[in-house]
C-alpha atoms as a PDB file:
ATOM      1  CA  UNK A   1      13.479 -12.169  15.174  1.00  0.00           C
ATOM      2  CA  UNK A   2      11.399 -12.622  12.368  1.00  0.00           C
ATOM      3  CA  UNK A   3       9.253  -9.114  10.904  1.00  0.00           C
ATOM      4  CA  UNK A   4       6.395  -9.185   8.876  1.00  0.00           C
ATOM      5  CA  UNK A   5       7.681  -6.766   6.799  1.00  0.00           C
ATOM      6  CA  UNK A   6      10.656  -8.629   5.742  1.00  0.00           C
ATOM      7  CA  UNK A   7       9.265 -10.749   2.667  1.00  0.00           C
ATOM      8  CA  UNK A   8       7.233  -8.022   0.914  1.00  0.00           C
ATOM      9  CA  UNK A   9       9.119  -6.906  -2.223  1.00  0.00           C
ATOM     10  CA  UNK A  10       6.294  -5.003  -3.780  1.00  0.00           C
ATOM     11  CA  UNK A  11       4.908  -1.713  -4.621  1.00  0.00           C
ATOM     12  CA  UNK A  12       1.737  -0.385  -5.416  1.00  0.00           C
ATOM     13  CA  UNK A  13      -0.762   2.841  -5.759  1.00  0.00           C
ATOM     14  CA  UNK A  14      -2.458   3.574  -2.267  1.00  0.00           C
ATOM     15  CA  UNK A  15      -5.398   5.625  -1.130  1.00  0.00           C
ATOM     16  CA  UNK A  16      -4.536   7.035   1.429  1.00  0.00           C
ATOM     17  CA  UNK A  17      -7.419   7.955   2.827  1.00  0.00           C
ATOM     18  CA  UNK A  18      -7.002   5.314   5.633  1.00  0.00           C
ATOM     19  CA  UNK A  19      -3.880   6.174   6.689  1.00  0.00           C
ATOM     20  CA  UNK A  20      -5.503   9.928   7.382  1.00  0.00           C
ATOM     21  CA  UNK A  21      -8.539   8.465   8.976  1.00  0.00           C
ATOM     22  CA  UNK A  22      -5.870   6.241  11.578  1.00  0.00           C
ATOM     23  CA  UNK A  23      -3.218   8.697  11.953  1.00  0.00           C
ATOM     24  CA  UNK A  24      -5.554  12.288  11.904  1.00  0.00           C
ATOM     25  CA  UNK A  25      -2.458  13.970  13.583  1.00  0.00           C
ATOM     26  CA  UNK A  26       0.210  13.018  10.940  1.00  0.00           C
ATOM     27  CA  UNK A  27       1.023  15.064   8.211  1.00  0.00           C
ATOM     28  CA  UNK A  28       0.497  13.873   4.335  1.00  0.00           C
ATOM     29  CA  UNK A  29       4.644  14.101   4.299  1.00  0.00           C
ATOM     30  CA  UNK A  30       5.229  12.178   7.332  1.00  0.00           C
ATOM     31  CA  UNK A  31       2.778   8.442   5.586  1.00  0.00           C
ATOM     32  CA  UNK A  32       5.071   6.206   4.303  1.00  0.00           C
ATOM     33  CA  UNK A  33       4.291   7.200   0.836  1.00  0.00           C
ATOM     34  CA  UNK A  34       7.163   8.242  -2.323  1.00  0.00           C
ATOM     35  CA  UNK A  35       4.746  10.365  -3.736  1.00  0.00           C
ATOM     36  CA  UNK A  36       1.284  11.277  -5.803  1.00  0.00           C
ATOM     37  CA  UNK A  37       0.221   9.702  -8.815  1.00  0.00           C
ATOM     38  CA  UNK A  38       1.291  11.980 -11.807  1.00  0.00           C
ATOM     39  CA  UNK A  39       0.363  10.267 -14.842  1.00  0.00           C
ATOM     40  CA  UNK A  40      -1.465   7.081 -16.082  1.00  0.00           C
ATOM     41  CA  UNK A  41      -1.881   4.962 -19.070  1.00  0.00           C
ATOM     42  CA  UNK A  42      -3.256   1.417 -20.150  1.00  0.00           C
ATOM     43  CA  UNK A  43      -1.454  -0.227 -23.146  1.00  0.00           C
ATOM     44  CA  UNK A  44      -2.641  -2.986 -24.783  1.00  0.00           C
ATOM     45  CA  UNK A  45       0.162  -5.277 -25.761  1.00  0.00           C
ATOM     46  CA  UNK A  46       0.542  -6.508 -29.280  1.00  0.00           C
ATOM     47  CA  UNK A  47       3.023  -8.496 -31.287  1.00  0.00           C
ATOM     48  CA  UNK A  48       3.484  -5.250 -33.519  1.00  0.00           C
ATOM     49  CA  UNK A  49       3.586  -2.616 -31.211  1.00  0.00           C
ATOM     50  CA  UNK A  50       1.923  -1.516 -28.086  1.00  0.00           C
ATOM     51  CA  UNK A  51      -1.038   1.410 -28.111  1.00  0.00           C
ATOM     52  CA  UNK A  52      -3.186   3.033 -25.484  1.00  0.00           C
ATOM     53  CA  UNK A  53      -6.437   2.531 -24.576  1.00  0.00           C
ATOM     54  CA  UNK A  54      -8.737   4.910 -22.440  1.00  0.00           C
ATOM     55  CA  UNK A  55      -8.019   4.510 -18.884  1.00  0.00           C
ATOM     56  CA  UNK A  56     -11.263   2.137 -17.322  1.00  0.00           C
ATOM     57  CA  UNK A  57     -12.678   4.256 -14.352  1.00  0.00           C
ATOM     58  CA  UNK A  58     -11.470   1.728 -11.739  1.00  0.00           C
ATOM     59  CA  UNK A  59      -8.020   2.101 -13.266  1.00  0.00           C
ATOM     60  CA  UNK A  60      -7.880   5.766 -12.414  1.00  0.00           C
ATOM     61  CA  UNK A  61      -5.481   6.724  -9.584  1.00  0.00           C
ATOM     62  CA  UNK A  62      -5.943  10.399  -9.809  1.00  0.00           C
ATOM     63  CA  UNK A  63      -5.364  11.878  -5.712  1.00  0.00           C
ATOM     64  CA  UNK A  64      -3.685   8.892  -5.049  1.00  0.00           C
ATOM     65  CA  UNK A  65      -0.073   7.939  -3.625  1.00  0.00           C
ATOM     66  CA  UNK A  66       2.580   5.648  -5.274  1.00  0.00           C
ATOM     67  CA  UNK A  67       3.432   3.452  -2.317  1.00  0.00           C
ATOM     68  CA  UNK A  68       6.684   0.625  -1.413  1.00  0.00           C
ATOM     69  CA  UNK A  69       4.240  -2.099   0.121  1.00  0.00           C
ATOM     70  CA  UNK A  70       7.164  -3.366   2.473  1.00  0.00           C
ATOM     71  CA  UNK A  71       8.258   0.198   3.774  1.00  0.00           C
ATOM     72  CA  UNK A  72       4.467   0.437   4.248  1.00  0.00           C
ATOM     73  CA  UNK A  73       3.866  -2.810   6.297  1.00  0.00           C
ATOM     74  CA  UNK A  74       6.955  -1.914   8.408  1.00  0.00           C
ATOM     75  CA  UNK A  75       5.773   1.291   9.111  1.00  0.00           C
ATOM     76  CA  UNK A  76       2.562   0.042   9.879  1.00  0.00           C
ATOM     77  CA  UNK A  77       4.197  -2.561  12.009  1.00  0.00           C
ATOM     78  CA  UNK A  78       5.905   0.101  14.308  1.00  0.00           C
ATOM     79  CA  UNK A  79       2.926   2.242  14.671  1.00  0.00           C
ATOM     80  CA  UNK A  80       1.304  -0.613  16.174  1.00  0.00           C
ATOM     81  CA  UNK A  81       4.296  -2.209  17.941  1.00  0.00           C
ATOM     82  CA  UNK A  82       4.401   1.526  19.319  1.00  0.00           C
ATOM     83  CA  UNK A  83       0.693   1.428  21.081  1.00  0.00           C
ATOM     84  CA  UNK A  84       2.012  -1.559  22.894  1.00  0.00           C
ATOM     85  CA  UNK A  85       0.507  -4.291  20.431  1.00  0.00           C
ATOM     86  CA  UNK A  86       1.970  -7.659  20.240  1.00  0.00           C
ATOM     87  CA  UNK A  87       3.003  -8.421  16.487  1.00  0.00           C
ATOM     88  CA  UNK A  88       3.556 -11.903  15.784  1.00  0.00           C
ATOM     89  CA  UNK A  89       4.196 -12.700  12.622  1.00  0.00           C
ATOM     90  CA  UNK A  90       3.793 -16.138  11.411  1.00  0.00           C
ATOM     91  CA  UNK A  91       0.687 -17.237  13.339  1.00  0.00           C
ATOM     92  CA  UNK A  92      -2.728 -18.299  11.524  1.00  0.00           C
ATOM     93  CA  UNK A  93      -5.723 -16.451  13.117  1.00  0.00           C
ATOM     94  CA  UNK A  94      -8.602 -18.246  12.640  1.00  0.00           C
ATOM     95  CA  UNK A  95     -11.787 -18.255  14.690  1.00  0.00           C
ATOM     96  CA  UNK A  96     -12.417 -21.210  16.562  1.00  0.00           C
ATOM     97  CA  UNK A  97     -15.832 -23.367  15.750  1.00  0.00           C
ATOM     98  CA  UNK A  98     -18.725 -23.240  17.728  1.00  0.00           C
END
């Protein structure tokens, strides 16, 4: 059977604010999550050498969680697999015309 987990190979910083709004009764430790955002720099990239540059405010992750994108998608996938929901991966949706 195929998942729609199995072809993400990514990661990426979350907010998990979601997560806490869709699963109220589950503890920060128990979201898929490896942990909060400790530090955070922008370099611009030179032939010479690299430097920093202030951190643009949408760059800033501060209270957010470093986050495997495939562990999250198959942990999303069982939570709703779990409630009795049909995943089936590989199938457009698409609204049909009127």
């Amino acid at each position: 059977m195929r998942y729609p987990w199995t072809c993400c190979s990514s990661g990426a910083v979350v907010n998990p604010r979601a997560l806490r709004e869709l699963f109220p009764e589950l503890s920060e430790s128990e979201l898929p999550m490896r942990g909060p955002v400790t530090k955070e720099a922008v370099y611009l990239l030179t032939l010479v050498t690299p430097s920093t540059i202030p951190t643009p405010p949408t760059m800033l992750n501060h209270g957010n969680r470093v986050a495997s994108l495939c562990e999250l998608v198959c942990w999303l996938g069982e939570q709703t697999e779990a409630l009795g929901v049909n995943v089936l991966p590989g199938f457009p949706v698409a609204r049909q015309p009127q």
